[in-house]
N, C-alpha and C. Protein backbone atom coordinates (compact mmCIF):
# COMPACT_ATOMS: atom_id res chain seq x y z
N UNK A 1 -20.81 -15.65 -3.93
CA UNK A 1 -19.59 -16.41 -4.15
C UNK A 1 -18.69 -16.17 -2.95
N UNK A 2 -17.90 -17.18 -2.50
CA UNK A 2 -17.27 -17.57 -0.95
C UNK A 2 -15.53 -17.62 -1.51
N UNK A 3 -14.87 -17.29 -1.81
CA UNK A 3 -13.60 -18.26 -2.20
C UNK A 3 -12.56 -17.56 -1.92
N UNK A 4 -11.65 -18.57 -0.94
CA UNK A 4 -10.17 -18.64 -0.36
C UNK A 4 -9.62 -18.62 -1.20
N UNK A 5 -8.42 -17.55 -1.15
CA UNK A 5 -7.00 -17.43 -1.95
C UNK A 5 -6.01 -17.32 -1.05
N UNK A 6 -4.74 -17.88 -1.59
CA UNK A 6 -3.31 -17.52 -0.48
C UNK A 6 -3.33 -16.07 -0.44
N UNK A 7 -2.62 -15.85 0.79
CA UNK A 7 -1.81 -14.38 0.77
C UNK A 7 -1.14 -13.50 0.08
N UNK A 8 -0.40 -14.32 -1.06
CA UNK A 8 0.56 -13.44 -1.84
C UNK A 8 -0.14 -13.49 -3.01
N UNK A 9 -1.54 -13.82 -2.91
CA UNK A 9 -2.20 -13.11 -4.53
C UNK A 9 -3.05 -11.67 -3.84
N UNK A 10 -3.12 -10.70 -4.89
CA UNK A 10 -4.10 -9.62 -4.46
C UNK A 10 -5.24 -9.49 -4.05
N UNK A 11 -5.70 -9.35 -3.13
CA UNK A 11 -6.82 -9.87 -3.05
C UNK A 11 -7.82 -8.71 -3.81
N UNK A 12 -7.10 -7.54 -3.83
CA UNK A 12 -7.73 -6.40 -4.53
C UNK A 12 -8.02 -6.92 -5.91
N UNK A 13 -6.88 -7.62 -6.96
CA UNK A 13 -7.61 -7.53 -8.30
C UNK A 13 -7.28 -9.29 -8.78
N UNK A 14 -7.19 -9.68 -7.70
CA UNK A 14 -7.40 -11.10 -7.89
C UNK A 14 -7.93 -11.95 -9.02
N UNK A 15 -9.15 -11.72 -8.74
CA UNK A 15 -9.86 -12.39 -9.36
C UNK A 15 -11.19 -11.40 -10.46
N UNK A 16 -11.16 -10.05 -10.57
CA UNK A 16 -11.26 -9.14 -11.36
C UNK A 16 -11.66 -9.06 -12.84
N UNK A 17 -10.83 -10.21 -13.40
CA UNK A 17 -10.41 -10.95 -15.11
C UNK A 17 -11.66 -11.67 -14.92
N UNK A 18 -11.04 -12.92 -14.13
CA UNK A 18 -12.37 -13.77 -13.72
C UNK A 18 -13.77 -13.63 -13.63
N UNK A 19 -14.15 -12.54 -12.83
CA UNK A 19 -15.13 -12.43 -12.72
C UNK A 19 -15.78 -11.40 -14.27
N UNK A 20 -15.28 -10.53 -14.22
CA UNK A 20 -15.82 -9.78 -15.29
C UNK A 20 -15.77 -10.55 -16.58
N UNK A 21 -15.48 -11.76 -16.81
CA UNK A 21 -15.45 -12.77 -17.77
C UNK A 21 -16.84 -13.63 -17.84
N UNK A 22 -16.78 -14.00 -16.25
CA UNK A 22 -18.29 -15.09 -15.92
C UNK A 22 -19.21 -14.09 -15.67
N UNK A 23 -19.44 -12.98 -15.26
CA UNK A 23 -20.89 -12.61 -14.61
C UNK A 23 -20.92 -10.66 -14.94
N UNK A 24 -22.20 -10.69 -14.98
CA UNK A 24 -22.72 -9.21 -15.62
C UNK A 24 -22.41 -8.18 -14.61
N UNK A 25 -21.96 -8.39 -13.38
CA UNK A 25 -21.47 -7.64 -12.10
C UNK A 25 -21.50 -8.57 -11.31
N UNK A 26 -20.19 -7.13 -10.29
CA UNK A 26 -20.00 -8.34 -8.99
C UNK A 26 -19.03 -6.93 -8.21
N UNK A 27 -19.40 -7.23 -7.00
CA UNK A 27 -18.90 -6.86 -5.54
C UNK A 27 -18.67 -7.03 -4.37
N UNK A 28 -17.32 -6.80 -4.11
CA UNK A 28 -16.46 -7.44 -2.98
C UNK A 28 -17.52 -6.65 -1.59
N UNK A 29 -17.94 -7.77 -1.00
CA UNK A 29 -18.77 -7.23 0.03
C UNK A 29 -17.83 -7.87 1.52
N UNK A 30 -17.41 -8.39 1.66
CA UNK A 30 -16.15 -9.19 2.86
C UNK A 30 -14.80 -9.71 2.73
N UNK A 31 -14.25 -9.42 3.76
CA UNK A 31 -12.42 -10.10 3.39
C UNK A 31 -12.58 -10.72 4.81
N UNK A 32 -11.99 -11.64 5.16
CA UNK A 32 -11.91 -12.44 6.32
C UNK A 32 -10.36 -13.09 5.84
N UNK A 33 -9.39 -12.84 6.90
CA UNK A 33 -8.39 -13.59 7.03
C UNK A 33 -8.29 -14.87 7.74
N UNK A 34 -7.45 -15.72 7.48
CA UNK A 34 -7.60 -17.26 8.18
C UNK A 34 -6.68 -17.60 8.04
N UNK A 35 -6.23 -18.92 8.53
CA UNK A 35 -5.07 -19.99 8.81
C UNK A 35 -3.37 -18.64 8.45
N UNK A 36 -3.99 -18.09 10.65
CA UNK A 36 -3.31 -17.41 10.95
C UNK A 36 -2.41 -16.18 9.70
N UNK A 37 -3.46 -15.65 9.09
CA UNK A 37 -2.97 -14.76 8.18
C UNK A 37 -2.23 -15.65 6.87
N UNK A 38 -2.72 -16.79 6.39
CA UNK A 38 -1.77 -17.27 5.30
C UNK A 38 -3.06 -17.33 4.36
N UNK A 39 -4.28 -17.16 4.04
CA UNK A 39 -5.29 -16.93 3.84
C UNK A 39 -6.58 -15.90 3.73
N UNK A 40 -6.92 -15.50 2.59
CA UNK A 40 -8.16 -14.66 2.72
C UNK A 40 -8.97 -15.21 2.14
N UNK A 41 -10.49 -15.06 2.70
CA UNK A 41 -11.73 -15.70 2.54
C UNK A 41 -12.47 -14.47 2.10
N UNK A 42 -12.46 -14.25 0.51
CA UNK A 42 -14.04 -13.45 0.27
C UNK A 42 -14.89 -13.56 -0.07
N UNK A 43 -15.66 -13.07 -0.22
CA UNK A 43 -17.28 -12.76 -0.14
C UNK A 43 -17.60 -11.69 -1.55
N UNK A 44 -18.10 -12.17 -2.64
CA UNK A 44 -18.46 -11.48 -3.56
C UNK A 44 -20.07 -11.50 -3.55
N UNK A 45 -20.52 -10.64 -4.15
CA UNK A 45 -22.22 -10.49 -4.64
C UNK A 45 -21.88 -10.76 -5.67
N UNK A 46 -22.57 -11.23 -6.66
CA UNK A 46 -22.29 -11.50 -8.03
C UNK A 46 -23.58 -11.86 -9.04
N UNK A 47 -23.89 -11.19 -10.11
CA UNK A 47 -24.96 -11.60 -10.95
C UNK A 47 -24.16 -12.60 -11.93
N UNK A 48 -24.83 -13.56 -12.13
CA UNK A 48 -24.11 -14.45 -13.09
C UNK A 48 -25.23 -14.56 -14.13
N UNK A 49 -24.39 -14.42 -15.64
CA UNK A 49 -25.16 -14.30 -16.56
C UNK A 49 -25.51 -15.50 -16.64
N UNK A 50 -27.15 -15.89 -17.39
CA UNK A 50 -27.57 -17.16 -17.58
C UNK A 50 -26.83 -17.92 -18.14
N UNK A 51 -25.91 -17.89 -19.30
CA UNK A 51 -25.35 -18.36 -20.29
C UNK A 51 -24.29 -18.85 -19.68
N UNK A 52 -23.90 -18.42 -18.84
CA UNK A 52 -22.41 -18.83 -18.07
C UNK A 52 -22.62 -20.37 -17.94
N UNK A 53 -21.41 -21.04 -18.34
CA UNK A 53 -21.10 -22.40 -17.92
C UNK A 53 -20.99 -22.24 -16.80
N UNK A 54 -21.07 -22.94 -15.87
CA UNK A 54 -21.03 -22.93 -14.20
C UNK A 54 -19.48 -23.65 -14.11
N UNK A 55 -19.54 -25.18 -15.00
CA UNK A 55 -18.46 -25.46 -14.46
C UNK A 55 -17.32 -24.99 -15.28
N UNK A 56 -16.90 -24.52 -15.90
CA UNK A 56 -15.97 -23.61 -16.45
C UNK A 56 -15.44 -22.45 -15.98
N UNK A 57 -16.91 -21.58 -14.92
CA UNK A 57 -16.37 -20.59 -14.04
C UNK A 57 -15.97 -21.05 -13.18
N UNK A 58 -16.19 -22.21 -12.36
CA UNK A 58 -15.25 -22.82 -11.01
C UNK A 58 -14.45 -23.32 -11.39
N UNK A 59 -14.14 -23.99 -12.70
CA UNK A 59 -12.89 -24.47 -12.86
C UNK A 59 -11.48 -23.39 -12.72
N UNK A 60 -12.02 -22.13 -13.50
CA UNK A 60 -11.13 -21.15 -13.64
C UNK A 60 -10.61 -20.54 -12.20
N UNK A 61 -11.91 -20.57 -11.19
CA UNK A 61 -11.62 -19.78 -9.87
C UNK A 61 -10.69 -20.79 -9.72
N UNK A 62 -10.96 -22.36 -9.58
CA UNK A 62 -10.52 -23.28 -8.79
C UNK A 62 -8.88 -23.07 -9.22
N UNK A 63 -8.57 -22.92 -10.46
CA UNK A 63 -7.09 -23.06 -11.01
C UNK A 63 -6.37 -21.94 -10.26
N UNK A 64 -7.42 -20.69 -10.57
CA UNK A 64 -6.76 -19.40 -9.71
C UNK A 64 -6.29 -19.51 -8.18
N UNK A 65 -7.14 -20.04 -7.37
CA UNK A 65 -7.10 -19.74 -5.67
C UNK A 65 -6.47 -21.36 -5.58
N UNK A 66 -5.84 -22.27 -6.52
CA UNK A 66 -4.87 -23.40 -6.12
C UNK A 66 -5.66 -24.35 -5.77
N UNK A 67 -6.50 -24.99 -5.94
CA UNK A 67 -7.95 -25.75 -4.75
C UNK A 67 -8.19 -25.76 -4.12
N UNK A 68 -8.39 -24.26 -3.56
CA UNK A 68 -8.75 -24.06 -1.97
C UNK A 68 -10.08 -24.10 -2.09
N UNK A 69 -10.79 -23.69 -1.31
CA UNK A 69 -12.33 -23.87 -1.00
C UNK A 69 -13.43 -22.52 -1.40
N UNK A 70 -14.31 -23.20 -2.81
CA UNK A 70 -15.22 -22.39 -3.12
C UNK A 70 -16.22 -22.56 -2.77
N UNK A 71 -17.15 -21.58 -2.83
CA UNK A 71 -18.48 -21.98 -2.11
C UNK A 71 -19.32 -20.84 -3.37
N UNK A 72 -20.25 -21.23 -4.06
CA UNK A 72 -21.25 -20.87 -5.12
C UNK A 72 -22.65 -21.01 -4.92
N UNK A 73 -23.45 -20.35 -4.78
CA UNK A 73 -25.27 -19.97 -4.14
C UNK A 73 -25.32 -19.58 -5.54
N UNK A 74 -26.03 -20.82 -5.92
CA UNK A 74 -27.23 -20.60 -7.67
C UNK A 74 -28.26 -19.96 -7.39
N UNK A 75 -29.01 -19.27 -7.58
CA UNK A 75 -30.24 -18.39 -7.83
C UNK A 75 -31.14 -19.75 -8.51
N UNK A 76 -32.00 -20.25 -8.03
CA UNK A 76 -32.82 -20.52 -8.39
C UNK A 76 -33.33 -20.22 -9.76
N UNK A 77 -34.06 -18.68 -9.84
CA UNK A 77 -34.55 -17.91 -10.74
C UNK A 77 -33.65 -17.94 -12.41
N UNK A 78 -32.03 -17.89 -11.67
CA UNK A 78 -31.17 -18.02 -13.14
C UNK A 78 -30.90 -19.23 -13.26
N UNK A 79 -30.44 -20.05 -12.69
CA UNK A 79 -30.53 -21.36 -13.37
C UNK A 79 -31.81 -22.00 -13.61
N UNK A 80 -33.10 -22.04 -13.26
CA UNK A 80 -34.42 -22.35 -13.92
C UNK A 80 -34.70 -24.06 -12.47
């Protein structure tokens, strides 16, 4: 999982709720800042449980990070 949030959200427990809601684990593996520091771009590992609605978990990121830009890599193996 790829996804931009503004600056003045945490990027530490951001999205935390979120995730431990959609997926069986997950870890912050990158922070990348952008559009001159008004932006962070991270990088999660993430197991997503089979059962997870997909679009219900991007809807939620999407509401969280304002519609900035997500980026989601399905596993093959878990979605079938």
């Amino acid at each position: 999982l790829q996804i931009t949030i503004p600056e003045d959200l945490d990027y530490r427990q951001a999205l935390n709720d979120v995730l431990g809601r959609y997926t069986t684990s997950y870890s912050l593996k990158q922070i990348r800042m952008t559009a001159m520091g008004s932006l962070y771009v991270l990088q999660y590992q993430i197991r997503r449980d089979p059962d997870t609605d997909v679009k219900a978990f991007l809807d939620t990121l999407r509401t969280r990070n304002g519609n900035l830009a997500i980026y989601l890599q399905l596993d093959a193996a878990v979605t079938g």
